[in-house]
Protein backbone atom coordinates (compact mmCIF):
# COMPACT_ATOMS: atom_id res chain seq x y z
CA UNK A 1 -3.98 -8.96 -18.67
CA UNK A 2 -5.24 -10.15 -21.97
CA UNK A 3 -4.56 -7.96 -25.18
CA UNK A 4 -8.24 -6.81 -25.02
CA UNK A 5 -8.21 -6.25 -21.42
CA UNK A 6 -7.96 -2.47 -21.42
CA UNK A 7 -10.22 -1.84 -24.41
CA UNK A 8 -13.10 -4.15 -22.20
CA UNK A 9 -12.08 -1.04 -18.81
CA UNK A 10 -12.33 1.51 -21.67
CA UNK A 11 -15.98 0.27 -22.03
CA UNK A 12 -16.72 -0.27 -18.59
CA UNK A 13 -15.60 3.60 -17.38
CA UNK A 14 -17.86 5.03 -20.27
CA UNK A 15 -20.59 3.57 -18.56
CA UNK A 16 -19.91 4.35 -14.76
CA UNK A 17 -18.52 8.25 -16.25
CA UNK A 18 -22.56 8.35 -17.53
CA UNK A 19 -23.44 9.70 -13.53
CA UNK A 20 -21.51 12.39 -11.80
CA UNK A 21 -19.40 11.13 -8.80
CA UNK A 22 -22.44 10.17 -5.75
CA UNK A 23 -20.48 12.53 -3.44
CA UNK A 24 -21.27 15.01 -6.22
CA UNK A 25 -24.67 15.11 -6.09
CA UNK A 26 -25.37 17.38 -3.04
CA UNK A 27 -23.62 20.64 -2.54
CA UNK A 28 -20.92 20.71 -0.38
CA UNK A 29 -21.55 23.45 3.31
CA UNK A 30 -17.95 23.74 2.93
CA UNK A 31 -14.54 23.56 0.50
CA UNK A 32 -13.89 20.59 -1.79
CA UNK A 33 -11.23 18.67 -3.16
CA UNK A 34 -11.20 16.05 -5.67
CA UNK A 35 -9.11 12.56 -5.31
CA UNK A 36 -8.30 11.91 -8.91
CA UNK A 37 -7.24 7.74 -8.67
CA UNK A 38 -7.36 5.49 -11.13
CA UNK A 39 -10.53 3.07 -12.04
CA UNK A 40 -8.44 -0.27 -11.51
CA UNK A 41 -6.91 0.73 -7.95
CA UNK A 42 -7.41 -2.43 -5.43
CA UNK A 43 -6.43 0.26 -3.12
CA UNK A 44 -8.93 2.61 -0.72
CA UNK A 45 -7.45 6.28 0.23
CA UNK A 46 -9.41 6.00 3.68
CA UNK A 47 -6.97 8.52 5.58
CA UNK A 48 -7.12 12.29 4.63
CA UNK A 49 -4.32 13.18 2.26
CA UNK A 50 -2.46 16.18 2.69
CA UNK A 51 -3.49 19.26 1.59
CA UNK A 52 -7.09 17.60 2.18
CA UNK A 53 -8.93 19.59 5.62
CA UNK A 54 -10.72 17.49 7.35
CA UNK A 55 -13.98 19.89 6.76
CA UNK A 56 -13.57 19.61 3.21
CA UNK A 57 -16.51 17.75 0.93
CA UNK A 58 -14.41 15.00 -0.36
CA UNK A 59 -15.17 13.91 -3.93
CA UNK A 60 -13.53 11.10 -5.80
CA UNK A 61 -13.03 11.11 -9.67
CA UNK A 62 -12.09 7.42 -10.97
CA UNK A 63 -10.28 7.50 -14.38
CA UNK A 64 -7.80 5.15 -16.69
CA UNK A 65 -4.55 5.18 -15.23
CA UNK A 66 -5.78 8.26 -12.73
CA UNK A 67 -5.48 10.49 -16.33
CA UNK A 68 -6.91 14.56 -15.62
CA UNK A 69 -7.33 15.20 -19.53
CA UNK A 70 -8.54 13.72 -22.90
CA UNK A 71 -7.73 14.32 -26.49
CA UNK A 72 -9.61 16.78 -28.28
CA UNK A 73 -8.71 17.90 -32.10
CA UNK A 74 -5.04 17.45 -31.04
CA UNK A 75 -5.18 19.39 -27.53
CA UNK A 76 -5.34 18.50 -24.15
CA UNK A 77 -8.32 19.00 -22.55
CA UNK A 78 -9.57 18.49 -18.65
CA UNK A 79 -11.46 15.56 -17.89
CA UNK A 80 -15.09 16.06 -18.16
CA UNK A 81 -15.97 15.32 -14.97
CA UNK A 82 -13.27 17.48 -13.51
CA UNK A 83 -14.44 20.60 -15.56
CA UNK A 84 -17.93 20.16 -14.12
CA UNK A 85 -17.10 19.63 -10.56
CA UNK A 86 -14.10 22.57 -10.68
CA UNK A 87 -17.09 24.50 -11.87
CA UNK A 88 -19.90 24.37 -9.47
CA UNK A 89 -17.91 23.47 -6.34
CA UNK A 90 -15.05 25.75 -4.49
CA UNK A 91 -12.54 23.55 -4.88
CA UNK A 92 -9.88 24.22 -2.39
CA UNK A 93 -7.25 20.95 -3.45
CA UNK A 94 -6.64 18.34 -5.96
CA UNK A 95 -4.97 15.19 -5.26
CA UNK A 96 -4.13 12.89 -7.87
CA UNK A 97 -3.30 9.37 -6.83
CA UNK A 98 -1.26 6.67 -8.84
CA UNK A 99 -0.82 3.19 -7.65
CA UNK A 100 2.60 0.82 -8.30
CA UNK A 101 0.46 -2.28 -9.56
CA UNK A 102 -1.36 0.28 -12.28
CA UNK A 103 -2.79 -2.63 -15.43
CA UNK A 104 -3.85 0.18 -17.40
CA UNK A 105 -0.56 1.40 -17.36
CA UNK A 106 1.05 -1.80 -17.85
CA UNK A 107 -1.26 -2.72 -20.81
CA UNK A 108 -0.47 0.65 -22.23
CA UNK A 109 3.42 -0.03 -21.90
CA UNK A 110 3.28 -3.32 -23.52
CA UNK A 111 1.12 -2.06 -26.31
CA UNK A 112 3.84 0.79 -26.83
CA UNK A 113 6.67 -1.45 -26.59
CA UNK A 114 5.64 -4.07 -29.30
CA UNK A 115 3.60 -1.37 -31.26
CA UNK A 116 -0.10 -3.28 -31.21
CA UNK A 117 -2.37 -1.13 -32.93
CA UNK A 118 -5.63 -0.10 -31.42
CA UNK A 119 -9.47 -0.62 -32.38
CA UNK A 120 -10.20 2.71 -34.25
CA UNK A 121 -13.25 2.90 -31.76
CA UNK A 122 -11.03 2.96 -28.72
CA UNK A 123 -8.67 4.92 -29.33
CA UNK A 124 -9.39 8.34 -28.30
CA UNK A 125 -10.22 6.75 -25.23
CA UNK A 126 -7.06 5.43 -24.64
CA UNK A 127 -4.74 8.03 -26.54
CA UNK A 128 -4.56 9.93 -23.05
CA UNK A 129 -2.76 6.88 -21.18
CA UNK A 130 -0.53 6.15 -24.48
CA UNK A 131 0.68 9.40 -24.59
CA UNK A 132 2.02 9.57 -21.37
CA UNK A 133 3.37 6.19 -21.74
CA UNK A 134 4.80 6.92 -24.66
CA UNK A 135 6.56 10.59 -23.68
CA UNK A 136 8.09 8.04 -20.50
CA UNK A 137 9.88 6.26 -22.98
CA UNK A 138 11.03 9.23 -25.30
CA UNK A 139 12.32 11.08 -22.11
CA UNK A 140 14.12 7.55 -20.33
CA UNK A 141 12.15 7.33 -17.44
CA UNK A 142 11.55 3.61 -19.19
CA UNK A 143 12.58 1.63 -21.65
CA UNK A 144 12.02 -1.19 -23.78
CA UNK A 145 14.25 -3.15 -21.87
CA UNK A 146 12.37 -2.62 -19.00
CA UNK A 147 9.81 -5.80 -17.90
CA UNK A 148 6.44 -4.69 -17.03
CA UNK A 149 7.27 -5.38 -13.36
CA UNK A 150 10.06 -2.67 -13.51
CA UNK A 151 8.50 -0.26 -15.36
CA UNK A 152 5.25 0.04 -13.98
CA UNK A 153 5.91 2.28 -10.81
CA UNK A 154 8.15 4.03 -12.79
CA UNK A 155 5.18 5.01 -14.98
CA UNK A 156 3.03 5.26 -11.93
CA UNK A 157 5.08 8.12 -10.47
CA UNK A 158 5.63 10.03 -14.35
CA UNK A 159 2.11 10.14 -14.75
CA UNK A 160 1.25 11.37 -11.75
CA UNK A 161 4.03 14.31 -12.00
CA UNK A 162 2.23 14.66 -15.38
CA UNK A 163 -1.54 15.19 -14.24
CA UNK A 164 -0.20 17.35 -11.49
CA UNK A 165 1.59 19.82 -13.98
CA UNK A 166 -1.69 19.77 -16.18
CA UNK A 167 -3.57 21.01 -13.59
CA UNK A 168 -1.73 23.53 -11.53
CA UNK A 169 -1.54 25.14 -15.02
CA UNK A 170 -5.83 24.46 -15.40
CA UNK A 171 -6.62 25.77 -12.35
CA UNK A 172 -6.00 28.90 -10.49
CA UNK A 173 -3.64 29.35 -8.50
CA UNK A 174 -4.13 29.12 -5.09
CA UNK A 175 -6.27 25.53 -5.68
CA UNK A 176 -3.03 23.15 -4.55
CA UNK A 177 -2.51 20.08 -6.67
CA UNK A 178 -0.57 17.04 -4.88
CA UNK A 179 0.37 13.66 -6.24
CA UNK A 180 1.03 10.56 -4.97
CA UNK A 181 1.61 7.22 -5.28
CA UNK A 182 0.22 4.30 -3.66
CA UNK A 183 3.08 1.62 -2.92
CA UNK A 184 1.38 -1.50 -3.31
CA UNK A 185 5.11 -3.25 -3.72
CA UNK A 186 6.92 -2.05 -1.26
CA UNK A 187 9.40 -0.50 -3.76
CA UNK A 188 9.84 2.93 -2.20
CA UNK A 189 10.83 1.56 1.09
CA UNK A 190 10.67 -1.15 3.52
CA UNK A 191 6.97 -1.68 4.08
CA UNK A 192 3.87 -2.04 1.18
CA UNK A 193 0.61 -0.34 1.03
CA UNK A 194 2.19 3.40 2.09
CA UNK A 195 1.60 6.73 0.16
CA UNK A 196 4.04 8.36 -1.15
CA UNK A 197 3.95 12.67 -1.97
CA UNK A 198 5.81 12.82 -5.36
CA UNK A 199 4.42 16.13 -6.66
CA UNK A 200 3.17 19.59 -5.27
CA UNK A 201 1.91 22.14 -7.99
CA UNK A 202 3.32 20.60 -10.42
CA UNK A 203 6.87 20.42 -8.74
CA UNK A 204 9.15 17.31 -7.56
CA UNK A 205 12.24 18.97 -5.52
CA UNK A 206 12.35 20.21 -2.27
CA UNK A 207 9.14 19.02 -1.20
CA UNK A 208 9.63 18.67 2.17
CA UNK A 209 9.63 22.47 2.57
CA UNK A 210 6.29 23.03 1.23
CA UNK A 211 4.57 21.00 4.03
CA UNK A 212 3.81 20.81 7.24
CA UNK A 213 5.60 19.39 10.08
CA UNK A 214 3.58 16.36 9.72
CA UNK A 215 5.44 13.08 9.89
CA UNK A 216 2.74 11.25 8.58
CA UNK A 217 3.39 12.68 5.07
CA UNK A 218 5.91 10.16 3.07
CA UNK A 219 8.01 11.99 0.58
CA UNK A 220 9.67 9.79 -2.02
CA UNK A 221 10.40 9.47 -5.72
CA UNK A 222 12.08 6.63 -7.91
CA UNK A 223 12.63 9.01 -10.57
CA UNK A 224 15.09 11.43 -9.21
């Protein structure tokens, strides 16, 4: 992407954020849950994710790099959107959804990596991705070393885990918050274009017992 590619998506989100989500707009006869994916996904979720119930009022939220909070004086606060529809709906789930061939994330990672310095009138829009990007590195999930290629569904995966901890501590308690990640690459397993469960409430271990026997749900990590 070119260096001002992600400032030009940081634009185009603040206009498309301007309306609540169309799904929004009528209230829901039943439960809802909220797909959080990111705005640059070449990817539809057209199958029901787990915990989603089929009777559920499905509502998607598109954001940079499928990001759950912005920057505000210093603290993290919930996406906008997110506040307003965990508000007036009876949200029941939340599933966040990453993808492998993420740009934003990629831009993000080569911005931190060779330390290009951002438009002062971007960059509250974009501090939410950098910071993640930039605890990734800190912590070793990635490195400098890494090419883009590499790191990116590395990132993919961290920032999902990330958003998923954010919220299960947002919202109460019995609203369950899943994360996955969309394998566009095929680097989880054999075959591309599968999702992958990486997160439940905020935790990555033991996974499998938390969910039903359902052997349509793909549990995988490439972060250990």
């Amino acid at each position: 992407m070119a260096d001002n590619s992600l400032d030009t998506l940081v634009e185009g989100l603040q206009r498309q954020i301007q309306q609540p989500p169309e799904s929004s707009q009528s209230a829901p006869e039943s439960g809802t849950a909220l797909v959080v994916s990111c705005t640059m996904a070449r990817c539809r979720h057209e199958t029901l994710l787990w915990p989603i119930d089929p009777s559920w009022h499905t509502c998607t939220v598109n954001t940079l790099g499928a990001q759950t909070w912005d920057h505000q004086d210093g603290q993290k606060v919930s996406n906008e959107t997110l506040t307003h529809l965990t508000a007036t709906r009876d949200v029941q789930a939340v599933v966040v959804v990453g993808h492998t061939e993420c740009d934003v994330l990629a831009d993000a990672y080569e911005r931190s990596v060779v330390s290009t310095e951002f438009e002062s009138d971007t960059n509250a829009q974009l501090d939410s991705v950098m910071s993640v990007v930039d605890d990734a590195i800190a912590t070793g999930v990635v490195d400098g070393s890494l090419s883009v290629r590499q790191a990116r569904p590395r990132l993919a995966e961290y920032c999902v885990v990330r958003q998923a901890e954010f919220l299960t501590d947002q919202l109460p308690s019995d609203v369950t918050v899943a994360g996955y990640v969309h394998d566009q690459e095929g680097v989880y397993g054999s075959f591309p274009d599968k999702q992958y469960l990486v997160t439940v409430n905020g935790e990555t271990t033991d996974l499998d017992s938390r969910l039903p026997d359902d052997e349509s749900i793909s549990v995988g990590s490439l972060l250990g």
